[in-house]
Protein backbone atom coordinates (compact mmCIF):
# COMPACT_ATOMS: atom_id res chain seq x y z
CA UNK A 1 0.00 0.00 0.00
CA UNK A 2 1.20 3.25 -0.94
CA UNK A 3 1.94 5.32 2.25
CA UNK A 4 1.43 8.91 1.03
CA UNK A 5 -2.17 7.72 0.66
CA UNK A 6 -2.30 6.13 3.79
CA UNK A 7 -0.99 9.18 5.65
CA UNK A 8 -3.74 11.63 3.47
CA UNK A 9 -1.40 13.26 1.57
CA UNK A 10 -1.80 12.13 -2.08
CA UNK A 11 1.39 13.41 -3.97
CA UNK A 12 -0.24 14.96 -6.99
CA UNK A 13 -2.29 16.86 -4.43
CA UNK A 14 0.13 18.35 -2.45
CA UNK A 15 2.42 19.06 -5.47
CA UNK A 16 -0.67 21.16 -6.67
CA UNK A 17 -0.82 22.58 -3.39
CA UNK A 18 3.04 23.34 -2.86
CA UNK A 19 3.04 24.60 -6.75
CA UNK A 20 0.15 27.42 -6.08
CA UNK A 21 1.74 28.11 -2.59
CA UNK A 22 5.16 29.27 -4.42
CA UNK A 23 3.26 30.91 -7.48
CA UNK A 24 1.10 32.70 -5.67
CA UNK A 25 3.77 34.15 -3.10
CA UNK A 26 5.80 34.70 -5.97
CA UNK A 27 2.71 36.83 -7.78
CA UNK A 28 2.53 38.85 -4.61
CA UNK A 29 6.10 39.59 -3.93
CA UNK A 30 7.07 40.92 -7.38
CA UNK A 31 3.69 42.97 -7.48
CA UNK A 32 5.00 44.55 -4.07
CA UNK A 33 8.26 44.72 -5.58
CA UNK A 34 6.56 46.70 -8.84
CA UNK A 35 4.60 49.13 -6.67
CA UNK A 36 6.58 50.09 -4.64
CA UNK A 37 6.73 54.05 -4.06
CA UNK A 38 3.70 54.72 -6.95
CA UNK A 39 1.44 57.80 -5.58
CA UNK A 40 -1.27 56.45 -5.31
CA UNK A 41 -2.59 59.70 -5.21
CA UNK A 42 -1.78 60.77 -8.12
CA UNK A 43 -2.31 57.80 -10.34
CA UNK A 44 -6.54 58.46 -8.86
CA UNK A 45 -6.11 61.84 -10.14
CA UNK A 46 -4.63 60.91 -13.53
CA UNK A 47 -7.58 57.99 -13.55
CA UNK A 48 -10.36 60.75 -13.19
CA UNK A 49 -9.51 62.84 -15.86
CA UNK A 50 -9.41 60.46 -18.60
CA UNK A 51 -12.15 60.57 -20.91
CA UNK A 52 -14.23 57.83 -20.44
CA UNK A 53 -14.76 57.53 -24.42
CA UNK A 54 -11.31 57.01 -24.94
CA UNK A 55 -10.75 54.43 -22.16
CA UNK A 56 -13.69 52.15 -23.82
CA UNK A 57 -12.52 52.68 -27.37
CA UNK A 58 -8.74 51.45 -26.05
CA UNK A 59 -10.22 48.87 -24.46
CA UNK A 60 -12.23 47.80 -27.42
CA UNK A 61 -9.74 47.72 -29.98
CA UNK A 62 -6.93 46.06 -28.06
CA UNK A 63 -9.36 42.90 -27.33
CA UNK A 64 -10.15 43.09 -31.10
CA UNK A 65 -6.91 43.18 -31.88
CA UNK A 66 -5.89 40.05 -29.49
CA UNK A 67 -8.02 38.10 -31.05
CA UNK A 68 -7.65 38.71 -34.65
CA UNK A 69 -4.20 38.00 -33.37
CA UNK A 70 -5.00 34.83 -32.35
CA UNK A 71 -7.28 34.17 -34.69
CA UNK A 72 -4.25 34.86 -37.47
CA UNK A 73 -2.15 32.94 -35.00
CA UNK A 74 -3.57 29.53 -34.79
CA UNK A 75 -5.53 29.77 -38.34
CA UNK A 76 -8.47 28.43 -37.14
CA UNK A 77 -11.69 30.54 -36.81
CA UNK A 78 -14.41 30.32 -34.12
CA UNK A 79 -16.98 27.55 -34.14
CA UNK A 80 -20.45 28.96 -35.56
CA UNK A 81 -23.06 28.99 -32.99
CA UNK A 82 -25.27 25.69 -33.11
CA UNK A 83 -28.44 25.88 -34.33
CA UNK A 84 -31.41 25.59 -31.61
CA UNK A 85 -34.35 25.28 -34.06
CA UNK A 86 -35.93 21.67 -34.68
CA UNK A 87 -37.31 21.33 -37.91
């Protein structure tokens, strides 16, 4: 009998576990790392007088352009939608 099982700890379990453990603390430390001394104050201030147009356009054409990218990437196109009608 396999005694990780007997003991409740199921290797590919706890190597899940111990994997999201280390990314996650890694996430957090090198976003701490990365923000470190922003003014926070003034990136609110810079956030409020964008124009809200703008923001939504940007926003829409980068996602277009991701995936046309990926679209031209893997040369496949998406599925059509399936057809609910019984005739």
């Amino acid at each position: 009998m396999d005694t990780r099982i007997a003991a409740g700890l199921p290797g590919r379990a706890l190597r899940r576990t111990v994997y999201w453990a280390v990314s996650l603390s890694l996430a957090a430390a090198l976003l701490n790392y990365s923000l470190h001394g922003v003014n926070w104050r003034q990136v609110w201030i810079t956030v409020r007088s964008a124009r809200l147009l703008l923001v939504i356009l940007s926003f829409a054409l980068v996602t277009a352009a991701l995936l046309l990218w990926e679209r031209q990437a893997t040369g496949r196109r998406a599925a059509p939608p399936e057809r609910t009608d019984a005739r």
